[in-house]
PDB file of N, CA and C in Angstrom:
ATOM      1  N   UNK A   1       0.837  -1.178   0.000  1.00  0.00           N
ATOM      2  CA  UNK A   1       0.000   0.000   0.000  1.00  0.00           C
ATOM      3  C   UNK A   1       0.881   1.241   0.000  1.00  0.00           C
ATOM      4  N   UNK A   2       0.784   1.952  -0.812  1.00  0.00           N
ATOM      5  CA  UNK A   2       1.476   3.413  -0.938  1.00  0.00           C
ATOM      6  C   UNK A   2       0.995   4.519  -0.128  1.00  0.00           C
ATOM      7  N   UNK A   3       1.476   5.303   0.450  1.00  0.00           N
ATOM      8  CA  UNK A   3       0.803   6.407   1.388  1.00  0.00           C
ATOM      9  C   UNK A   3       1.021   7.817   1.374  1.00  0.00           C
ATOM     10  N   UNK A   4       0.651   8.628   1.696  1.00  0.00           N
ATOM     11  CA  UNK A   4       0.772   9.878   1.172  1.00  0.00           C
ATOM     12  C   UNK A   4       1.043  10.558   2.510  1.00  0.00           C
ATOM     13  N   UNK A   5       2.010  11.650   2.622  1.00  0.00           N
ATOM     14  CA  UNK A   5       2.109  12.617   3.475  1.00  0.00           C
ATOM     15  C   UNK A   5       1.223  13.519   3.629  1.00  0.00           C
ATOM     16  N   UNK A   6       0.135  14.185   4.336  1.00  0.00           N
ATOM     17  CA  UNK A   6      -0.620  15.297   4.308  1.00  0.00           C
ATOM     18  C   UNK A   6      -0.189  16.416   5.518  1.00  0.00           C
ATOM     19  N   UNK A   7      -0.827  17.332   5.401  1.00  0.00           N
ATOM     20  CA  UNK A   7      -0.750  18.620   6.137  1.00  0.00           C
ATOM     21  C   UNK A   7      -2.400  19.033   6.952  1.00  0.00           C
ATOM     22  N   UNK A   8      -2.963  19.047   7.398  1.00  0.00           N
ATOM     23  CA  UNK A   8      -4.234  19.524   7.824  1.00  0.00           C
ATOM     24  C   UNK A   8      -3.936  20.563   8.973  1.00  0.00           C
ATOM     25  N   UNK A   9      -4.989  21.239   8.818  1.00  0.00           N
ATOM     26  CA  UNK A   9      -5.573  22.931   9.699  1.00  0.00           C
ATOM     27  C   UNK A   9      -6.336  22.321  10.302  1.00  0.00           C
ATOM     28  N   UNK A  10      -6.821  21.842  11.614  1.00  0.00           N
ATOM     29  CA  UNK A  10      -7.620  21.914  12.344  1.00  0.00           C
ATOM     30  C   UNK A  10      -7.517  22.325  14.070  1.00  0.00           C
ATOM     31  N   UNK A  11      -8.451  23.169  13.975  1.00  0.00           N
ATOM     32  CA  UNK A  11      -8.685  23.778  15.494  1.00  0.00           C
ATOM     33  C   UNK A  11      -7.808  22.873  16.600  1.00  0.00           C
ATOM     34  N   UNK A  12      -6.598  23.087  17.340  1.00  0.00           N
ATOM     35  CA  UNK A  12      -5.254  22.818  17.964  1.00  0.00           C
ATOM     36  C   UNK A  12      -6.002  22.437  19.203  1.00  0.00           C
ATOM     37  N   UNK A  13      -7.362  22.893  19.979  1.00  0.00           N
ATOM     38  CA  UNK A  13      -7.834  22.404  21.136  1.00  0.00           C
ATOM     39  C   UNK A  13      -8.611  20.892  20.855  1.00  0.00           C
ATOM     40  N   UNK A  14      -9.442  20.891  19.758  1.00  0.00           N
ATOM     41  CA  UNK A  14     -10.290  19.261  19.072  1.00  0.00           C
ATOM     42  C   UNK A  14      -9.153  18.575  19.008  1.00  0.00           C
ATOM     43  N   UNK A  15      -7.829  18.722  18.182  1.00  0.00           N
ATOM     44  CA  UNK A  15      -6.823  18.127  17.944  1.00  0.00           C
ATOM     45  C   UNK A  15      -6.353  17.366  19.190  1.00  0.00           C
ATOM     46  N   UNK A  16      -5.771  17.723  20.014  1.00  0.00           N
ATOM     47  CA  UNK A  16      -5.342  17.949  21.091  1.00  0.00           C
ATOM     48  C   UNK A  16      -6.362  16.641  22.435  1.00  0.00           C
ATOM     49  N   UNK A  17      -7.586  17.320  21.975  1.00  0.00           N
ATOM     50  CA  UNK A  17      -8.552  15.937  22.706  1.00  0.00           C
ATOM     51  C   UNK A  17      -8.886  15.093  22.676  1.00  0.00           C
ATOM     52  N   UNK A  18      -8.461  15.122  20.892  1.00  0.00           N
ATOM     53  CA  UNK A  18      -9.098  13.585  20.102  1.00  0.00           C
ATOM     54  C   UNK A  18      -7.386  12.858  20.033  1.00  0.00           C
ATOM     55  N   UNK A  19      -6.738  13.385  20.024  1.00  0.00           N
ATOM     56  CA  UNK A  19      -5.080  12.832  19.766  1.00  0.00           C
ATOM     57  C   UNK A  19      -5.238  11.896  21.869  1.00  0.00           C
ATOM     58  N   UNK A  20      -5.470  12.426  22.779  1.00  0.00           N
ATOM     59  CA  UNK A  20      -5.713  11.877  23.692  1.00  0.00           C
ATOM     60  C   UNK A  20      -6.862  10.528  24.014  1.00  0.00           C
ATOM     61  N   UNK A  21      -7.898  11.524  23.784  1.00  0.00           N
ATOM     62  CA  UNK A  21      -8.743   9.687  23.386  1.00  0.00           C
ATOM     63  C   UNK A  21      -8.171   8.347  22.593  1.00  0.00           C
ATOM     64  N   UNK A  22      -7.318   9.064  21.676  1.00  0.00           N
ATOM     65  CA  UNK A  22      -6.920   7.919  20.588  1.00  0.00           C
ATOM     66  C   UNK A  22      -5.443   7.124  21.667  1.00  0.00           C
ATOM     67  N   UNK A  23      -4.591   8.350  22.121  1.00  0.00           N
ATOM     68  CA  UNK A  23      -3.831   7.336  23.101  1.00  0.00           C
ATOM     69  C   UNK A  23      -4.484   6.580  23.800  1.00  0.00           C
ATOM     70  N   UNK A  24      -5.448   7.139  24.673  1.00  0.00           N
ATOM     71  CA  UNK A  24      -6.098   5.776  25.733  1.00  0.00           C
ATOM     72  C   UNK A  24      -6.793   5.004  25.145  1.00  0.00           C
ATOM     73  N   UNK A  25      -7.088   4.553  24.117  1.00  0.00           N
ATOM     74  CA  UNK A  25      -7.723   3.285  23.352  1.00  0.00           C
ATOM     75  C   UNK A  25      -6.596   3.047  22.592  1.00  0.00           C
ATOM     76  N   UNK A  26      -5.578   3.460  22.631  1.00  0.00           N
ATOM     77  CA  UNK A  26      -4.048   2.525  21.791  1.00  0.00           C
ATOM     78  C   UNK A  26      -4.301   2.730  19.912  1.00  0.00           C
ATOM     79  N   UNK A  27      -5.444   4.326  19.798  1.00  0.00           N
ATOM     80  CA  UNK A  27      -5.137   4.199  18.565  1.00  0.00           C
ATOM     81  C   UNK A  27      -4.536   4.991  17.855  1.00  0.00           C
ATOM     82  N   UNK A  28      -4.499   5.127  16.488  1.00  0.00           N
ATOM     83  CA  UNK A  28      -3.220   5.365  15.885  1.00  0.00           C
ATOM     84  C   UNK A  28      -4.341   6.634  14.780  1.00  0.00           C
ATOM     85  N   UNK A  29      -3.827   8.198  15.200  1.00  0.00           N
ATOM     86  CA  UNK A  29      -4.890   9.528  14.668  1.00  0.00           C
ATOM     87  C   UNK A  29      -4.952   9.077  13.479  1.00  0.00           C
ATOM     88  N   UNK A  30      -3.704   9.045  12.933  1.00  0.00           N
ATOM     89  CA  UNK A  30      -3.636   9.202  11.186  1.00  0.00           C
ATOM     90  C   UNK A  30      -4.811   7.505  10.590  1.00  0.00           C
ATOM     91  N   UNK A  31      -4.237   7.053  11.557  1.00  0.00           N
ATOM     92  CA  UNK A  31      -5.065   5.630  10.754  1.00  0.00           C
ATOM     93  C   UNK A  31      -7.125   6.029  11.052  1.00  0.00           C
ATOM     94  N   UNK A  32      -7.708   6.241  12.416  1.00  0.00           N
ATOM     95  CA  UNK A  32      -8.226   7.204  12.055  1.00  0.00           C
ATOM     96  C   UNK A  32      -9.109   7.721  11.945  1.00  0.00           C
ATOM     97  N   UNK A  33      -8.230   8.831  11.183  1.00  0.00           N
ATOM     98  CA  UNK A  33      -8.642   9.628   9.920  1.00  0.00           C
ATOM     99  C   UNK A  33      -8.635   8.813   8.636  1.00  0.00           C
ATOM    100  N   UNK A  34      -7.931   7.875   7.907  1.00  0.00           N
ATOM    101  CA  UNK A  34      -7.990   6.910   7.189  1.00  0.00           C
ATOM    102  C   UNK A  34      -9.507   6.484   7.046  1.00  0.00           C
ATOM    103  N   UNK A  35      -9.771   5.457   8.082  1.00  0.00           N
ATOM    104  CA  UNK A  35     -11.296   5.096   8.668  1.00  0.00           C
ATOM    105  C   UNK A  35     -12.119   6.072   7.991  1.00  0.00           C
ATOM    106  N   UNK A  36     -12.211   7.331   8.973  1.00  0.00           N
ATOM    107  CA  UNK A  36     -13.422   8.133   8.706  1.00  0.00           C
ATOM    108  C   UNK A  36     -13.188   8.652   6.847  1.00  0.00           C
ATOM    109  N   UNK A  37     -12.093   8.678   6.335  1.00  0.00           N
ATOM    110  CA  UNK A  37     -12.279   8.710   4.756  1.00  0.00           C
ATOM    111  C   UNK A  37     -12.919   7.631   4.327  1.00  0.00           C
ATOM    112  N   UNK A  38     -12.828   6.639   4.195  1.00  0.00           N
ATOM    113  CA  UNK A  38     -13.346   5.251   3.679  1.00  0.00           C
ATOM    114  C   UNK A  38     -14.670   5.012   3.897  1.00  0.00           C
ATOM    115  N   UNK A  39     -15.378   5.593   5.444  1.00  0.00           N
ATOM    116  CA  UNK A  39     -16.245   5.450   5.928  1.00  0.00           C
ATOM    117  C   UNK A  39     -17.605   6.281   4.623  1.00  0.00           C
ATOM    118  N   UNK A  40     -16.631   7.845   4.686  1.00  0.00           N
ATOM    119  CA  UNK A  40     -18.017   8.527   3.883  1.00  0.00           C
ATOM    120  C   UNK A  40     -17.557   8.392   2.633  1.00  0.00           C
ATOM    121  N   UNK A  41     -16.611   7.809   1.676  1.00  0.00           N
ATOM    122  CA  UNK A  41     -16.447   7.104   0.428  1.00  0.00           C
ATOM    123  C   UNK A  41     -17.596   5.610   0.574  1.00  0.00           C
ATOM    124  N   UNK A  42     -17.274   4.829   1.062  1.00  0.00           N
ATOM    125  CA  UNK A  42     -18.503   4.259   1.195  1.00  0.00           C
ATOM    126  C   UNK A  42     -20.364   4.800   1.135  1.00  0.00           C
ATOM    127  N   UNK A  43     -20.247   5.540   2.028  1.00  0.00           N
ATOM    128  CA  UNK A  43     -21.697   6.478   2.241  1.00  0.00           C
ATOM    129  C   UNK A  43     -21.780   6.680   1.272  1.00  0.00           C
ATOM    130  N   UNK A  44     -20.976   7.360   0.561  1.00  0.00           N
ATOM    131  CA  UNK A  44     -21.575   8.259  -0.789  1.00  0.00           C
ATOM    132  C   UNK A  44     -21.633   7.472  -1.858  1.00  0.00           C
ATOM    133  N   UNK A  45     -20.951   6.095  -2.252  1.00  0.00           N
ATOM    134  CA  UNK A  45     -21.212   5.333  -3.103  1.00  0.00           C
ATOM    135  C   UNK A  45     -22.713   4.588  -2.406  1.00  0.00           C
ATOM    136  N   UNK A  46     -22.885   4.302  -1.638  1.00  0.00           N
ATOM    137  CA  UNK A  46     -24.132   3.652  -1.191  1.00  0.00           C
ATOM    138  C   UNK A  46     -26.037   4.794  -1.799  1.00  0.00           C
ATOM    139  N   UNK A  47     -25.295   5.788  -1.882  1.00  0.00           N
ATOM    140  CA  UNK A  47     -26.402   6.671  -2.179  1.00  0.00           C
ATOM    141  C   UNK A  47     -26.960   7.004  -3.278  1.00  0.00           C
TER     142      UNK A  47
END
């Protein structure tokens, strides 16, 4: 699988809370964010 480097802008306090939730469940931000892409690529082919 090939992967791409990105850059994202998002509000540094959400960041910051969700980067913590994801430590205490052992998960991994970038992967995700992965997830939630696939998730509404799915959705929108379903529609």
């Amino acid at each position: 699988m090939n992967t791409k480097n990105i850059t994202l802008k998002v509000n540094s306090e959400l960041y910051d809370t969700y980067r913590e939730l994801c430590r205490k469940k052992g998960l991994i931000v970038s992967r995700q964010f992965e997830i939630m892409m696939e998730s509404q690529i799915d959705k929108e082919k379903g529609e």
